[in-house]
N, C-alpha and C. Protein backbone atom coordinates (compact mmCIF):
# COMPACT_ATOMS: atom_id res chain seq x y z
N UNK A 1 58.50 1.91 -75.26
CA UNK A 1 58.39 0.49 -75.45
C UNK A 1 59.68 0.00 -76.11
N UNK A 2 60.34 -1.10 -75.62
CA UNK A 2 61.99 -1.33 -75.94
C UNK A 2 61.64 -2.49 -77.19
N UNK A 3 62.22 -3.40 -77.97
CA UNK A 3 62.15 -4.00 -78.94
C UNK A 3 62.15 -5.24 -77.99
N UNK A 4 61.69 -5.73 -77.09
CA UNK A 4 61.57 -7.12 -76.85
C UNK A 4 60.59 -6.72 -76.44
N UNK A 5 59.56 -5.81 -75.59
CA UNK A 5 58.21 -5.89 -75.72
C UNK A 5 57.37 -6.15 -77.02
N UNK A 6 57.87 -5.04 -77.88
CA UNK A 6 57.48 -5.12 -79.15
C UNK A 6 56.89 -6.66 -79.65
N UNK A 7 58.54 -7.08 -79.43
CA UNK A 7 58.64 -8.70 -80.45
C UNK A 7 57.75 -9.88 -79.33
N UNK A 8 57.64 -9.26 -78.15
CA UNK A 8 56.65 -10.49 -77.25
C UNK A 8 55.56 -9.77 -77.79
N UNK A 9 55.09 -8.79 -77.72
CA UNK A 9 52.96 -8.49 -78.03
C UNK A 9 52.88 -9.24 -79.75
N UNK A 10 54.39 -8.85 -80.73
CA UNK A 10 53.87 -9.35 -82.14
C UNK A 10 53.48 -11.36 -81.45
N UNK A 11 54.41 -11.92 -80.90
CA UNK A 11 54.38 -13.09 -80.56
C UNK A 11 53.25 -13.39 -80.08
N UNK A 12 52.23 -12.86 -79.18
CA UNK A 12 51.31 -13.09 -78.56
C UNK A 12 50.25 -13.35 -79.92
N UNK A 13 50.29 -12.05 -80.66
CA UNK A 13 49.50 -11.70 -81.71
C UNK A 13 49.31 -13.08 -82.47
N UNK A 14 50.73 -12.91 -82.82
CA UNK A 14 50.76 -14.41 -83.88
C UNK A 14 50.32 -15.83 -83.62
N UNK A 15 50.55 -15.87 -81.94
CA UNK A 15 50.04 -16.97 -81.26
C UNK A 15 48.54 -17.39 -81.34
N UNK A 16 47.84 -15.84 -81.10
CA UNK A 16 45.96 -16.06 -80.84
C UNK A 16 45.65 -16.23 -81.99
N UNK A 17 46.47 -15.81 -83.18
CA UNK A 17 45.88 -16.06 -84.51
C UNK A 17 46.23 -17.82 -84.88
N UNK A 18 47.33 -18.27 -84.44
CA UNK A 18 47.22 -19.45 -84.80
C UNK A 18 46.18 -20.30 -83.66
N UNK A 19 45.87 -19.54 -82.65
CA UNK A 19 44.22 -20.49 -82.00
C UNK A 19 43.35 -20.62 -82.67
N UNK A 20 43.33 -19.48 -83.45
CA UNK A 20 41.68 -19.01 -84.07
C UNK A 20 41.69 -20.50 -85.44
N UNK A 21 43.29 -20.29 -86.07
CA UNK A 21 43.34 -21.04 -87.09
C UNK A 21 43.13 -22.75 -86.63
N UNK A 22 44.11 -23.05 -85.30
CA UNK A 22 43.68 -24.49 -84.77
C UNK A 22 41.94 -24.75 -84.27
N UNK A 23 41.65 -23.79 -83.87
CA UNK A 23 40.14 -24.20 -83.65
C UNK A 23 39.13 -24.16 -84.79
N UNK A 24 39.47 -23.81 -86.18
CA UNK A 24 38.90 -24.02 -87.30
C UNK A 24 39.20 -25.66 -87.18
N UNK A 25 40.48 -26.15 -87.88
CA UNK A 25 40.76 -26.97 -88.17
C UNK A 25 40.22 -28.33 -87.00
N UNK A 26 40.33 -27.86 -85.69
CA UNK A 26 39.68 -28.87 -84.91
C UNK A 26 38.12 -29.03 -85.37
N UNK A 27 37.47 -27.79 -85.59
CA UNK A 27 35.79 -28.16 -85.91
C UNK A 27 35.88 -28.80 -87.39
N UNK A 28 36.78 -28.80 -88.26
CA UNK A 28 36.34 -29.28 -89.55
C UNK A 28 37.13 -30.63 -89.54
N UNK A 29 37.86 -31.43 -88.56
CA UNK A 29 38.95 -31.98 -88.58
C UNK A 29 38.33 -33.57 -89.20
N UNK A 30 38.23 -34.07 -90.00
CA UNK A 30 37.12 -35.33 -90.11
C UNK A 30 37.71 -36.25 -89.29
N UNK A 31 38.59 -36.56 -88.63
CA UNK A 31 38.77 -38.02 -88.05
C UNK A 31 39.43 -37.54 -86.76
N UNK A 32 39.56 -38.38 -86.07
CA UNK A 32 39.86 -38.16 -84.32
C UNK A 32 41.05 -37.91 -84.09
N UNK A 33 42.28 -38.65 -84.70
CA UNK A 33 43.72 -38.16 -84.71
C UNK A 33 44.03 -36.77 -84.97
N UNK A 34 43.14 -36.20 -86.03
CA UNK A 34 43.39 -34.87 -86.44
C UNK A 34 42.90 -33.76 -85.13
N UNK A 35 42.02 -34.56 -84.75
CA UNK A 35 41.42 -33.43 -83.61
C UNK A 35 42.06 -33.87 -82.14
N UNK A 36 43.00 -34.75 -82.08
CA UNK A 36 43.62 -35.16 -80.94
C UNK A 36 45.05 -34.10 -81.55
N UNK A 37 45.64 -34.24 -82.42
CA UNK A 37 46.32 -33.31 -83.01
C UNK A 37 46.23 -31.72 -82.34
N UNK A 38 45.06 -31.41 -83.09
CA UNK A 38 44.73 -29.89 -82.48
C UNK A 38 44.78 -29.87 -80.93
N UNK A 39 44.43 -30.51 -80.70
CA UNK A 39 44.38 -30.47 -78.68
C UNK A 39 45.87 -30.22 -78.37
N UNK A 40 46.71 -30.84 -78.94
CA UNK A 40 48.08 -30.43 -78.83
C UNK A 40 48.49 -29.53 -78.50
N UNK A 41 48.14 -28.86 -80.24
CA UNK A 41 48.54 -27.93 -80.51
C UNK A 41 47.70 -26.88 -80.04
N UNK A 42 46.73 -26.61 -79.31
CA UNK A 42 45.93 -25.39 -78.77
C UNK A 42 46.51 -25.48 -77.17
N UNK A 43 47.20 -26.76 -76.94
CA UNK A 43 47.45 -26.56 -75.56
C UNK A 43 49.29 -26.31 -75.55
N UNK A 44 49.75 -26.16 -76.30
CA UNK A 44 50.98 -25.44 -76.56
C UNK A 44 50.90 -24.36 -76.44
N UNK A 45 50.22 -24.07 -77.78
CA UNK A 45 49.84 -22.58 -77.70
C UNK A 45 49.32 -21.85 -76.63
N UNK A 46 48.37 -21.96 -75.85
CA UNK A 46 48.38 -21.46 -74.39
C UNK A 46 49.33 -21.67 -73.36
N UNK A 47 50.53 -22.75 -73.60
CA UNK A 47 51.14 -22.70 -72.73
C UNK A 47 52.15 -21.52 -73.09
N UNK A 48 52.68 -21.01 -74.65
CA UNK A 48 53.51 -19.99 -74.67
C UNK A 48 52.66 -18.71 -74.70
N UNK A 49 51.79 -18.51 -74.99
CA UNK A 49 51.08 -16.86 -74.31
C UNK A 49 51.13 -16.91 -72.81
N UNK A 50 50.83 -17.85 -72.03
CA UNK A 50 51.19 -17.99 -70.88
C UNK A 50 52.45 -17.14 -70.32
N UNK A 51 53.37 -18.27 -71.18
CA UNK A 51 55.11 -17.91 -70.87
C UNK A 51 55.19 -16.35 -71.46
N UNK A 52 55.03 -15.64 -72.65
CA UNK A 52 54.87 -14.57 -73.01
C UNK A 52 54.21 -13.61 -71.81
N UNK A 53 53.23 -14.10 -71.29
CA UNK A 53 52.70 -13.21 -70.61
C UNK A 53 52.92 -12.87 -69.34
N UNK A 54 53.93 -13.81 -68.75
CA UNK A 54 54.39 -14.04 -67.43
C UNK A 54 55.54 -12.80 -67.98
N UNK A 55 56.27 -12.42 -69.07
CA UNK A 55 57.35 -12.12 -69.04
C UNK A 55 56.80 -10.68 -69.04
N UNK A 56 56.02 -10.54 -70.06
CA UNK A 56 55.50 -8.86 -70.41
C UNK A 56 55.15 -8.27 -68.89
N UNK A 57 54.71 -9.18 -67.70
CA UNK A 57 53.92 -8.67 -67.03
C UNK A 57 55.15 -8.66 -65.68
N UNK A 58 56.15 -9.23 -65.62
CA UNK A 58 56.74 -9.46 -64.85
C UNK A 58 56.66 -10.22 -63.16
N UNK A 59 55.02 -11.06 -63.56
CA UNK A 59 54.73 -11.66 -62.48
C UNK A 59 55.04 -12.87 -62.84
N UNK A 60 56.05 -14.04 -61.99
CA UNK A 60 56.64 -14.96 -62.30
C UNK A 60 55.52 -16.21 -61.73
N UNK A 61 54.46 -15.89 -61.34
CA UNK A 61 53.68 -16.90 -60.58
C UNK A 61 53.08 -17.73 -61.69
N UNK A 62 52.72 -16.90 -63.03
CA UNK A 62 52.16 -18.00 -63.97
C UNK A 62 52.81 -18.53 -64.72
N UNK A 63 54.40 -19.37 -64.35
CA UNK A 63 54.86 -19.87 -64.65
C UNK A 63 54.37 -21.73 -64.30
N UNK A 64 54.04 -21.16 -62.55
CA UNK A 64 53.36 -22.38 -62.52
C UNK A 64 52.16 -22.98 -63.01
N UNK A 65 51.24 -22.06 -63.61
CA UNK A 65 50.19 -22.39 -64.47
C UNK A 65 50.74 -22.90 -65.70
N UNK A 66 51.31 -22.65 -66.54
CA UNK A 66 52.05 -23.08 -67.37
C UNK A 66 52.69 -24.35 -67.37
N UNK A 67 52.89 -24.73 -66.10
CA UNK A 67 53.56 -26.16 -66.01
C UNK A 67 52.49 -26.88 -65.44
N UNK A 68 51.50 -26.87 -64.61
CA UNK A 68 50.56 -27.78 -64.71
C UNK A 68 49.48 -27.99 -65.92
N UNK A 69 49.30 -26.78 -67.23
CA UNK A 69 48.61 -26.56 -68.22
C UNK A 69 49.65 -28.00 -69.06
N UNK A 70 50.91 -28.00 -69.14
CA UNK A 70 51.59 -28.82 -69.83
C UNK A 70 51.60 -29.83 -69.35
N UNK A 71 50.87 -30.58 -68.26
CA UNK A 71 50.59 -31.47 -67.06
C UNK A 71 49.44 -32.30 -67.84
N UNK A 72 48.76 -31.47 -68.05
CA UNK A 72 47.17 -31.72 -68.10
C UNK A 72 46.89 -31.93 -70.04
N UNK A 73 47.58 -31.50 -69.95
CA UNK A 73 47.87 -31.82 -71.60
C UNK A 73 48.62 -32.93 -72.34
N UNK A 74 49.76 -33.09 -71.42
CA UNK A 74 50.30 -34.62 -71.66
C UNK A 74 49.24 -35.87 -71.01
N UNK A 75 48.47 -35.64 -69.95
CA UNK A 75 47.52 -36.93 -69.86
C UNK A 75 46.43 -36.36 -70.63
N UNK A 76 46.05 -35.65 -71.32
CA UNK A 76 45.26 -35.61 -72.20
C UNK A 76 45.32 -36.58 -73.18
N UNK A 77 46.53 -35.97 -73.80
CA UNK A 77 46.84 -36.83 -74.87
C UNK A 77 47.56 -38.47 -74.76
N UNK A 78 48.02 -38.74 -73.75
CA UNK A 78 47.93 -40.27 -73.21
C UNK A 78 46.31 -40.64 -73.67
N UNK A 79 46.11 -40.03 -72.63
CA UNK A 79 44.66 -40.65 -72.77
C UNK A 79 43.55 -40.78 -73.65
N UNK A 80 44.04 -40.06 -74.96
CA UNK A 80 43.21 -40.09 -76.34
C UNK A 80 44.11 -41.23 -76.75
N UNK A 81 45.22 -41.10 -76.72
CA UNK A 81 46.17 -42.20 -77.51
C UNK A 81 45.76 -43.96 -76.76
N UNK A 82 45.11 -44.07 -75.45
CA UNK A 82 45.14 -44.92 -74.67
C UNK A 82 43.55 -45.33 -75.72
N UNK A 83 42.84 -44.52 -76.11
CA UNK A 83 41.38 -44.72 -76.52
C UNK A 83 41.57 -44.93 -77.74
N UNK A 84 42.67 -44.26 -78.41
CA UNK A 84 42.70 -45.13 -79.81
C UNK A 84 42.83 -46.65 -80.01
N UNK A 85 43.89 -46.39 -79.01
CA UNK A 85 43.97 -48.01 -79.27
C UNK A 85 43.39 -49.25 -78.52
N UNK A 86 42.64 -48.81 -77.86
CA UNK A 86 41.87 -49.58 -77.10
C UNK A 86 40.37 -49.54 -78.56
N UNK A 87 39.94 -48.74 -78.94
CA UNK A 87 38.98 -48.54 -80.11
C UNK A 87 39.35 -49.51 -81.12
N UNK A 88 40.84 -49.63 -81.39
CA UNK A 88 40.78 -50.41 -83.18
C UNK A 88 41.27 -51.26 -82.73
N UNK A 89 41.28 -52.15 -81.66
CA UNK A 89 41.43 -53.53 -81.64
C UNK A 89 40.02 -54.28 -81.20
């Protein structure tokens, strides 16, 4: 095992642990920004284990998952941001 496998599996590692930590914080999150927040950030985070995992594995096809995951995540978050403010006026 060469030192950039190594440093991608620690990366992966560190990645699922910060899911575990964003999906706390989304269930305890008290207000909607905070949990529009986490959506973000859990859909980042799958987009680089993604990218990590495309590399470890050397199949370049889930690259395109990766770019429609970052697709689907930017109108996500449009579209919470479209409901905020459609809510407080």
């Amino acid at each position: 095992m060469s030192l950039f496998s190594f440093t991608l599996i620690f990366a992966m590692a560190a990645l699922s642990i910060c899911l575990v930590l964003i999906g706390i914080r989304f269930a305890l999150g008290p207000t909607l920004p905070d949990r529009i927040t986490c959506f973000d950030m859990f859909v980042s985070n799958i987009i680089g284990i993604v990218a990590i995992y495309t590399e470890l594995t050397g199949n370049h096809d889930f690259i395109d998952v990766a770019i429609i995951l970052s697709l689907f995540g930017f109108l996500g978050s449009i579209s919470f941001a479209y409901y905020l403010m459609k809510s407080t006026r």
